[in-house]
PDB file of N, CA and C in Angstrom:
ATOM      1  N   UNK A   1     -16.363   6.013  27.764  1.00  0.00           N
ATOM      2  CA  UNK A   1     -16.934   5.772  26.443  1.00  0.00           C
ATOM      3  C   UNK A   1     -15.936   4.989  25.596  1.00  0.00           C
ATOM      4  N   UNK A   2     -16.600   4.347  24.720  1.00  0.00           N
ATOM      5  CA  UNK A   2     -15.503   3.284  23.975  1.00  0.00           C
ATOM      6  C   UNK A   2     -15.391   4.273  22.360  1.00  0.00           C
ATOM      7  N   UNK A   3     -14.607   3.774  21.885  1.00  0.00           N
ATOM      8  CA  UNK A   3     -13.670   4.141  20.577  1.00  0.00           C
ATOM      9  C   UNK A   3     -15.407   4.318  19.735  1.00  0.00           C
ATOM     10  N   UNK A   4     -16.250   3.736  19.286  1.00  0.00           N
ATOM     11  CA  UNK A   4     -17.310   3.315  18.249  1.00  0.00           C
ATOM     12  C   UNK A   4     -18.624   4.397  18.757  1.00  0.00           C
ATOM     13  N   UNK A   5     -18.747   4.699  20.218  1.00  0.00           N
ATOM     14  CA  UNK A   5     -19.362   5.017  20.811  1.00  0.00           C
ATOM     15  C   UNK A   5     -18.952   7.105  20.532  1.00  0.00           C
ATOM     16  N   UNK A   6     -17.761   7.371  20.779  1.00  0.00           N
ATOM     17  CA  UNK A   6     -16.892   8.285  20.352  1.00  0.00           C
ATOM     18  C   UNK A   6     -17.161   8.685  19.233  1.00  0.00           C
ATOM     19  N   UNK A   7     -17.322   7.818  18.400  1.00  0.00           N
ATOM     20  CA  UNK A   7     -17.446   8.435  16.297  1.00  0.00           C
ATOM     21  C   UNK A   7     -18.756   8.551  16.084  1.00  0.00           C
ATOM     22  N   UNK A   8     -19.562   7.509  17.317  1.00  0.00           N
ATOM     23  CA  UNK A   8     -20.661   8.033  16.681  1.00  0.00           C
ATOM     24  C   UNK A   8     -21.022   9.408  17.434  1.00  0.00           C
ATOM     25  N   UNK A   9     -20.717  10.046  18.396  1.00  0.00           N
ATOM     26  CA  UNK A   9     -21.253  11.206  18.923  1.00  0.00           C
ATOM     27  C   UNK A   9     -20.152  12.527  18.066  1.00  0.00           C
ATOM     28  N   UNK A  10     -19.069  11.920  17.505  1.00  0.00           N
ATOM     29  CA  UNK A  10     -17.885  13.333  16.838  1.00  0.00           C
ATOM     30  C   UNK A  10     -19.150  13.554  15.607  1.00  0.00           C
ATOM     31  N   UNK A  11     -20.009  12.359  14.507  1.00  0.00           N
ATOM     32  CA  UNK A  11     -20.243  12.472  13.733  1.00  0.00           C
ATOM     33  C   UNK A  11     -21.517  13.320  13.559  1.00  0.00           C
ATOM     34  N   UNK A  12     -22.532  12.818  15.042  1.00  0.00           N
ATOM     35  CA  UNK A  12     -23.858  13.947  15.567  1.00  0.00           C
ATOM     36  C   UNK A  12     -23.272  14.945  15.024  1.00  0.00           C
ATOM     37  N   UNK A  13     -22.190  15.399  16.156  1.00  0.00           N
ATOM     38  CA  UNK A  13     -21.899  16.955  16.537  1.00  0.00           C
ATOM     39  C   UNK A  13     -21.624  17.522  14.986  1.00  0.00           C
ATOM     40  N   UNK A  14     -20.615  16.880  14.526  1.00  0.00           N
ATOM     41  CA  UNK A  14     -19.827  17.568  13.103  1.00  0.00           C
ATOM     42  C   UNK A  14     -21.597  17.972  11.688  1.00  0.00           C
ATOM     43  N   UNK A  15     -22.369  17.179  12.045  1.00  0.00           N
ATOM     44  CA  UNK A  15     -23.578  17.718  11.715  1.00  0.00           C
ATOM     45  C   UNK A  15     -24.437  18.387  11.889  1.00  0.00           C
ATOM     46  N   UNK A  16     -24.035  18.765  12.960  1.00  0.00           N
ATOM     47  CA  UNK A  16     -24.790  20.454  13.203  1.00  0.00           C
ATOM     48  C   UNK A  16     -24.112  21.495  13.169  1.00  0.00           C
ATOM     49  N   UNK A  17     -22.744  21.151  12.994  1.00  0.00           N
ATOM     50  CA  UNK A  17     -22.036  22.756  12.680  1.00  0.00           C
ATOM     51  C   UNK A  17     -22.144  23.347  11.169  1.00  0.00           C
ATOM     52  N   UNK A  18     -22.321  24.539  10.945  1.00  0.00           N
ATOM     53  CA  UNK A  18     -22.564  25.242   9.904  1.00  0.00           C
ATOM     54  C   UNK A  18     -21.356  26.189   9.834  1.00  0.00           C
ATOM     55  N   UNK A  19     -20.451  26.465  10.885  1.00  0.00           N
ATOM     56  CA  UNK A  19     -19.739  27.026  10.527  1.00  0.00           C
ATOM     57  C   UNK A  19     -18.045  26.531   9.165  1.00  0.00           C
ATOM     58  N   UNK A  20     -18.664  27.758   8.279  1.00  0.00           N
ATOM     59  CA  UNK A  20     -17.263  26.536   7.198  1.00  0.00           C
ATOM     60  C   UNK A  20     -15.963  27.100   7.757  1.00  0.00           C
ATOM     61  N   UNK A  21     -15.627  28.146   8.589  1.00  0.00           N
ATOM     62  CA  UNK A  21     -14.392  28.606   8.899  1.00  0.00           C
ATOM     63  C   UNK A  21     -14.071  26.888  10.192  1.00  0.00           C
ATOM     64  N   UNK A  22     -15.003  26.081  10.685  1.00  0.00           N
ATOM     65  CA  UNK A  22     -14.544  25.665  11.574  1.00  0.00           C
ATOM     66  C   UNK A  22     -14.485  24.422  10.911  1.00  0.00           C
ATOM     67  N   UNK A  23     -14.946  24.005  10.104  1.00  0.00           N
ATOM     68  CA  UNK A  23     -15.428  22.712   8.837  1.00  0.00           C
ATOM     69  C   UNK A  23     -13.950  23.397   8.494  1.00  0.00           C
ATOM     70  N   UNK A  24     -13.601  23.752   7.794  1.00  0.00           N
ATOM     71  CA  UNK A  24     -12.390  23.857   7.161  1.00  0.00           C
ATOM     72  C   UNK A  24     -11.116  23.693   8.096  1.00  0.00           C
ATOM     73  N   UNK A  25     -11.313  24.052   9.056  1.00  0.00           N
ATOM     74  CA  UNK A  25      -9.797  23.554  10.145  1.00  0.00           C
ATOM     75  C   UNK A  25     -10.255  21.952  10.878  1.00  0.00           C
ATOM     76  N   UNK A  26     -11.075  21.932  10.874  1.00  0.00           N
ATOM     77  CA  UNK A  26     -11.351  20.340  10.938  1.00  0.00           C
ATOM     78  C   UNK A  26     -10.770  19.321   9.730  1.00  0.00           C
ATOM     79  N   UNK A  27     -11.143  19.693   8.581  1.00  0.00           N
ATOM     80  CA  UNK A  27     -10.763  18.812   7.411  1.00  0.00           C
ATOM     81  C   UNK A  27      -9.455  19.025   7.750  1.00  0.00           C
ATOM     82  N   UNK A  28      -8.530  20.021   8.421  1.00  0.00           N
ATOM     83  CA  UNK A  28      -6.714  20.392   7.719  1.00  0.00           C
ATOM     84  C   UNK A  28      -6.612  19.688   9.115  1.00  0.00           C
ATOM     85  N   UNK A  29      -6.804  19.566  10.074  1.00  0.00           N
ATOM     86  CA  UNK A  29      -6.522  18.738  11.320  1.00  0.00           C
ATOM     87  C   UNK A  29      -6.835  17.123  10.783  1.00  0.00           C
ATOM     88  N   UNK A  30      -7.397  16.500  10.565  1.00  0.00           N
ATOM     89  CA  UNK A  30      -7.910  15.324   9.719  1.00  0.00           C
ATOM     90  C   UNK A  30      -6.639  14.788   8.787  1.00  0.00           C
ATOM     91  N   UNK A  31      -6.920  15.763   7.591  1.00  0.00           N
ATOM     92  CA  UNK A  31      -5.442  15.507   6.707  1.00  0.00           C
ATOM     93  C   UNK A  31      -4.376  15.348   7.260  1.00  0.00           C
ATOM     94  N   UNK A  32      -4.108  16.065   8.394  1.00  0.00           N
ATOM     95  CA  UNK A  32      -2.814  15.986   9.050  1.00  0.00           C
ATOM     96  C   UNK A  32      -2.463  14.813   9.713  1.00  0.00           C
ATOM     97  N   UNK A  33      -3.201  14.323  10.690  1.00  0.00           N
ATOM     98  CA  UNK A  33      -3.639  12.735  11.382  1.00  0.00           C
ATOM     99  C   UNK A  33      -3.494  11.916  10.365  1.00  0.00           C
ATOM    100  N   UNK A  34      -3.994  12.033   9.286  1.00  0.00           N
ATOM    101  CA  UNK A  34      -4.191  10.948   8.487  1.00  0.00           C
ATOM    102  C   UNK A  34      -2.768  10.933   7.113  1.00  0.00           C
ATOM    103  N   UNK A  35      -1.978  12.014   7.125  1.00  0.00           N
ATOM    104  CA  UNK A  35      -1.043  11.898   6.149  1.00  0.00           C
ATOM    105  C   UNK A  35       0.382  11.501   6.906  1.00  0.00           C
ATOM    106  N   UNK A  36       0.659  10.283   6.394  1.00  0.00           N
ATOM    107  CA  UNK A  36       2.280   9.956   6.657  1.00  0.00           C
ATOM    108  C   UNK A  36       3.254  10.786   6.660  1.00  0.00           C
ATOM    109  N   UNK A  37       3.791  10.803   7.159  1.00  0.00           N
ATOM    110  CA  UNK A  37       5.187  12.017   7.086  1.00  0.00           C
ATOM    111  C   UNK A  37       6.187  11.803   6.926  1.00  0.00           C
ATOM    112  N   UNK A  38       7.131  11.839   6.181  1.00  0.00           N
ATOM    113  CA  UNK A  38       8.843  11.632   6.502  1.00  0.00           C
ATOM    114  C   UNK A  38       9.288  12.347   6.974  1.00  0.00           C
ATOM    115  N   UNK A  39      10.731  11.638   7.632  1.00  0.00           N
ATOM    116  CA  UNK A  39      11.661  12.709   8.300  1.00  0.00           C
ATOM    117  C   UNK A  39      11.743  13.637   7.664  1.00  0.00           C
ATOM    118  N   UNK A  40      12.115  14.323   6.597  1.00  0.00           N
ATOM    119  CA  UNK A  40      12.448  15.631   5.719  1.00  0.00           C
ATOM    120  C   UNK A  40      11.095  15.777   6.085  1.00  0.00           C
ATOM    121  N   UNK A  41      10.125  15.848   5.785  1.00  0.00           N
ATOM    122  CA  UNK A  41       9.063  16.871   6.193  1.00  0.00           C
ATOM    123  C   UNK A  41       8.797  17.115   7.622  1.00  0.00           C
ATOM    124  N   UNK A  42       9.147  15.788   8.344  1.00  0.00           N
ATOM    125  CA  UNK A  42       8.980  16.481   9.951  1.00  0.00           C
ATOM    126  C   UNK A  42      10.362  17.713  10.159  1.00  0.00           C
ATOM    127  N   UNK A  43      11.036  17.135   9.601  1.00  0.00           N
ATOM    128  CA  UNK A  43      12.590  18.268   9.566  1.00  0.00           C
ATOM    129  C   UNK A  43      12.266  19.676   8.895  1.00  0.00           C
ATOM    130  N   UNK A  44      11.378  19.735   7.968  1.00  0.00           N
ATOM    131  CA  UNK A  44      10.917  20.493   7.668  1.00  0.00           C
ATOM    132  C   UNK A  44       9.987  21.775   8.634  1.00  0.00           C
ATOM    133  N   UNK A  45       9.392  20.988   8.870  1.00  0.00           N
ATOM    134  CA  UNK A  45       8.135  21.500   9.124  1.00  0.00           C
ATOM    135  C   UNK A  45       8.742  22.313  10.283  1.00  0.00           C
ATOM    136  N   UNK A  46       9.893  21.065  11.249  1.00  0.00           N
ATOM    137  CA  UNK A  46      10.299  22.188  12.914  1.00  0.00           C
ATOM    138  C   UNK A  46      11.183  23.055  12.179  1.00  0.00           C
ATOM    139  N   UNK A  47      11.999  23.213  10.926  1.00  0.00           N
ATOM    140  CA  UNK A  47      12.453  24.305  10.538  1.00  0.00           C
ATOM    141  C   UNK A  47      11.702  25.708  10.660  1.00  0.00           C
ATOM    142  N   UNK A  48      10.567  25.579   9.718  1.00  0.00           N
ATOM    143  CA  UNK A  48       9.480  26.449   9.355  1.00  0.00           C
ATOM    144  C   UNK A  48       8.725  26.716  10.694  1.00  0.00           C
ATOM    145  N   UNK A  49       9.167  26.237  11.819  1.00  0.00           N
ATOM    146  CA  UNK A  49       8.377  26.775  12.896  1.00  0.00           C
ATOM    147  C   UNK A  49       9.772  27.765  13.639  1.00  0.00           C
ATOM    148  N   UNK A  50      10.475  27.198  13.719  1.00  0.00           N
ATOM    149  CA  UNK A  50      11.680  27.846  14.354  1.00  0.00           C
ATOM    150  C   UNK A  50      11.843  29.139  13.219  1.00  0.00           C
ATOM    151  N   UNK A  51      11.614  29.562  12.057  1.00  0.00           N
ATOM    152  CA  UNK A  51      11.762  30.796  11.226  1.00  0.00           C
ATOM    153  C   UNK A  51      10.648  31.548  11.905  1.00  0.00           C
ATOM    154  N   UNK A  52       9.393  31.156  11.743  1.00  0.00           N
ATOM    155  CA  UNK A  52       8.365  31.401  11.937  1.00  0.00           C
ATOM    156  C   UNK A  52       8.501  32.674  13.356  1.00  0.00           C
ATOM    157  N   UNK A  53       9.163  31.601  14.783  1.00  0.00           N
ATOM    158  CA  UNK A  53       9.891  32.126  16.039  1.00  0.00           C
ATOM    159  C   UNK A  53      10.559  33.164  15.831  1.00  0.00           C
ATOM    160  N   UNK A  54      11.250  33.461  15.016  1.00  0.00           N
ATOM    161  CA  UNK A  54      12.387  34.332  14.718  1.00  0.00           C
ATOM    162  C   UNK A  54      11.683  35.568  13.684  1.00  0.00           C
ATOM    163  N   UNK A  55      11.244  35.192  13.281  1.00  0.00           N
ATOM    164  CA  UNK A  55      10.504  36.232  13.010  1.00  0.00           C
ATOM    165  C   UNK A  55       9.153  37.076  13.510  1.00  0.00           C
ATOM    166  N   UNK A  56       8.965  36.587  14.670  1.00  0.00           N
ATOM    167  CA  UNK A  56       8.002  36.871  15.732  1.00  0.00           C
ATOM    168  C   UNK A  56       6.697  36.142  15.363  1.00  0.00           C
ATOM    169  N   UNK A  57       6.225  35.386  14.355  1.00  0.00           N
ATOM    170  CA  UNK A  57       5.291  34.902  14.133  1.00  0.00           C
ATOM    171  C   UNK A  57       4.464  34.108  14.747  1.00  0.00           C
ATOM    172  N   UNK A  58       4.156  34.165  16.102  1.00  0.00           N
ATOM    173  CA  UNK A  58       3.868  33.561  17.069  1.00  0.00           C
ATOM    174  C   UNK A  58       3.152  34.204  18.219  1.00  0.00           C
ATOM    175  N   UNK A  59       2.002  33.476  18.933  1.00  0.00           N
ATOM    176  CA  UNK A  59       1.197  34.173  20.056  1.00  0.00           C
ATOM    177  C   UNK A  59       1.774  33.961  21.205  1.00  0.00           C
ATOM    178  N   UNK A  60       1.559  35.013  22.346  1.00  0.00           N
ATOM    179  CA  UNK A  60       2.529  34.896  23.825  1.00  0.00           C
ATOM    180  C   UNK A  60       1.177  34.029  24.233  1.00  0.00           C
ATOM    181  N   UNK A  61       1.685  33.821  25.625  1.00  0.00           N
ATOM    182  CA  UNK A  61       0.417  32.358  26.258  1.00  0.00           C
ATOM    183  C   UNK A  61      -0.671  33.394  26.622  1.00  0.00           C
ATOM    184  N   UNK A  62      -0.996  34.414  26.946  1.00  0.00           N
ATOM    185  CA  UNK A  62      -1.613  35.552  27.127  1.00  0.00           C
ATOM    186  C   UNK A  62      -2.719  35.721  26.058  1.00  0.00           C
ATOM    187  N   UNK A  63      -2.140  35.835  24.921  1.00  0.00           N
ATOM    188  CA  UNK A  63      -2.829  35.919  23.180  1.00  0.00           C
ATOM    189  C   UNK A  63      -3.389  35.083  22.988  1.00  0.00           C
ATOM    190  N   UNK A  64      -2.617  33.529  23.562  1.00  0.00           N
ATOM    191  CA  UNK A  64      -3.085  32.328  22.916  1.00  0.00           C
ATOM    192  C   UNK A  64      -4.937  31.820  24.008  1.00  0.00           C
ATOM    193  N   UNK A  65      -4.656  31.900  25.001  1.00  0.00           N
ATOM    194  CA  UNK A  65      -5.580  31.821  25.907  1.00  0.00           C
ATOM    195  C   UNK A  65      -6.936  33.130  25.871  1.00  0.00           C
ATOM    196  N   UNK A  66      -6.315  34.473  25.231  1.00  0.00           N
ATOM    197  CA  UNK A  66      -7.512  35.164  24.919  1.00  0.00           C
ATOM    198  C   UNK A  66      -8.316  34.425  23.430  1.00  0.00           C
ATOM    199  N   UNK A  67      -7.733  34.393  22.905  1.00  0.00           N
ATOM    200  CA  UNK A  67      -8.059  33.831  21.224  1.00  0.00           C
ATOM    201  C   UNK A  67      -9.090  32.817  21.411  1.00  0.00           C
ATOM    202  N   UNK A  68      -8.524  31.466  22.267  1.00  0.00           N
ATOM    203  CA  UNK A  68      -9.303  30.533  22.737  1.00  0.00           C
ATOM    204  C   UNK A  68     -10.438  30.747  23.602  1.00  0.00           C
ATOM    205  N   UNK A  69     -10.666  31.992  24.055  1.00  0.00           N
ATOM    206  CA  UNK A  69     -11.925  32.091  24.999  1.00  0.00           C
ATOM    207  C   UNK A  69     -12.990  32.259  23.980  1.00  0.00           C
ATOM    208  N   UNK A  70     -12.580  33.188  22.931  1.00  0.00           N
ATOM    209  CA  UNK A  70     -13.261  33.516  21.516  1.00  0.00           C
ATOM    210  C   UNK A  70     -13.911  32.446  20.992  1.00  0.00           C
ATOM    211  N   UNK A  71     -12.922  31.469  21.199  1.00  0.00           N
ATOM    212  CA  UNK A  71     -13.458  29.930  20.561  1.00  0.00           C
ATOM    213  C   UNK A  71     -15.524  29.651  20.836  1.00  0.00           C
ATOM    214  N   UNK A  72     -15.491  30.085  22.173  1.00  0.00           N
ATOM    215  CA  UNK A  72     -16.772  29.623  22.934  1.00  0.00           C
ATOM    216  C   UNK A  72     -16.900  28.094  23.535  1.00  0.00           C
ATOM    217  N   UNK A  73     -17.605  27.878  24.098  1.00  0.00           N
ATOM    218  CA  UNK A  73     -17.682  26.724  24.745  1.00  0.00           C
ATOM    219  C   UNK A  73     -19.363  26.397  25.050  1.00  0.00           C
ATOM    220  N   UNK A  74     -19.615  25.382  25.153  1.00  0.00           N
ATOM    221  CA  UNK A  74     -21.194  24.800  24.729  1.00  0.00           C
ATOM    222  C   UNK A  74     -21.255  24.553  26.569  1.00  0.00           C
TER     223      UNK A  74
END
């Protein structure tokens, strides 16, 4: 499938979802793609993940792969 062909089937789909918990992590995935970053915020950001680590704030691959089954699949 080509690039044009792609947006038009993301744009179908994104119109039949009703869910706003999933509409809302779509828009923050979006913003993210689409906002420039500087070094201090990429420096940032792997800071705030490495605290995050250290403070256990994080799923084992076990957690992460149950969570995602939750997701569902079409």
């Amino acid at each position: 499938m080509d690039i044009l062909t792609n947006k038009k089937w993301i744009h179908k789909e994104i119109d039949t979802i009703n869910d706003t918990s999933f509409i809302e992590k779509l828009k923050h995935l979006l913003e993210f793609f689409n906002k420039p970053e500087t070094d201090s915020e990429y420096n940032q950001e792997i800071d705030n993940a490495l605290k995050n680590i250290e403070e256990g704030k994080f799923y084992s691959m076990e957690e992460a792969r149950a969570i995602s089954k939750k997701w569902g699949r079409k």
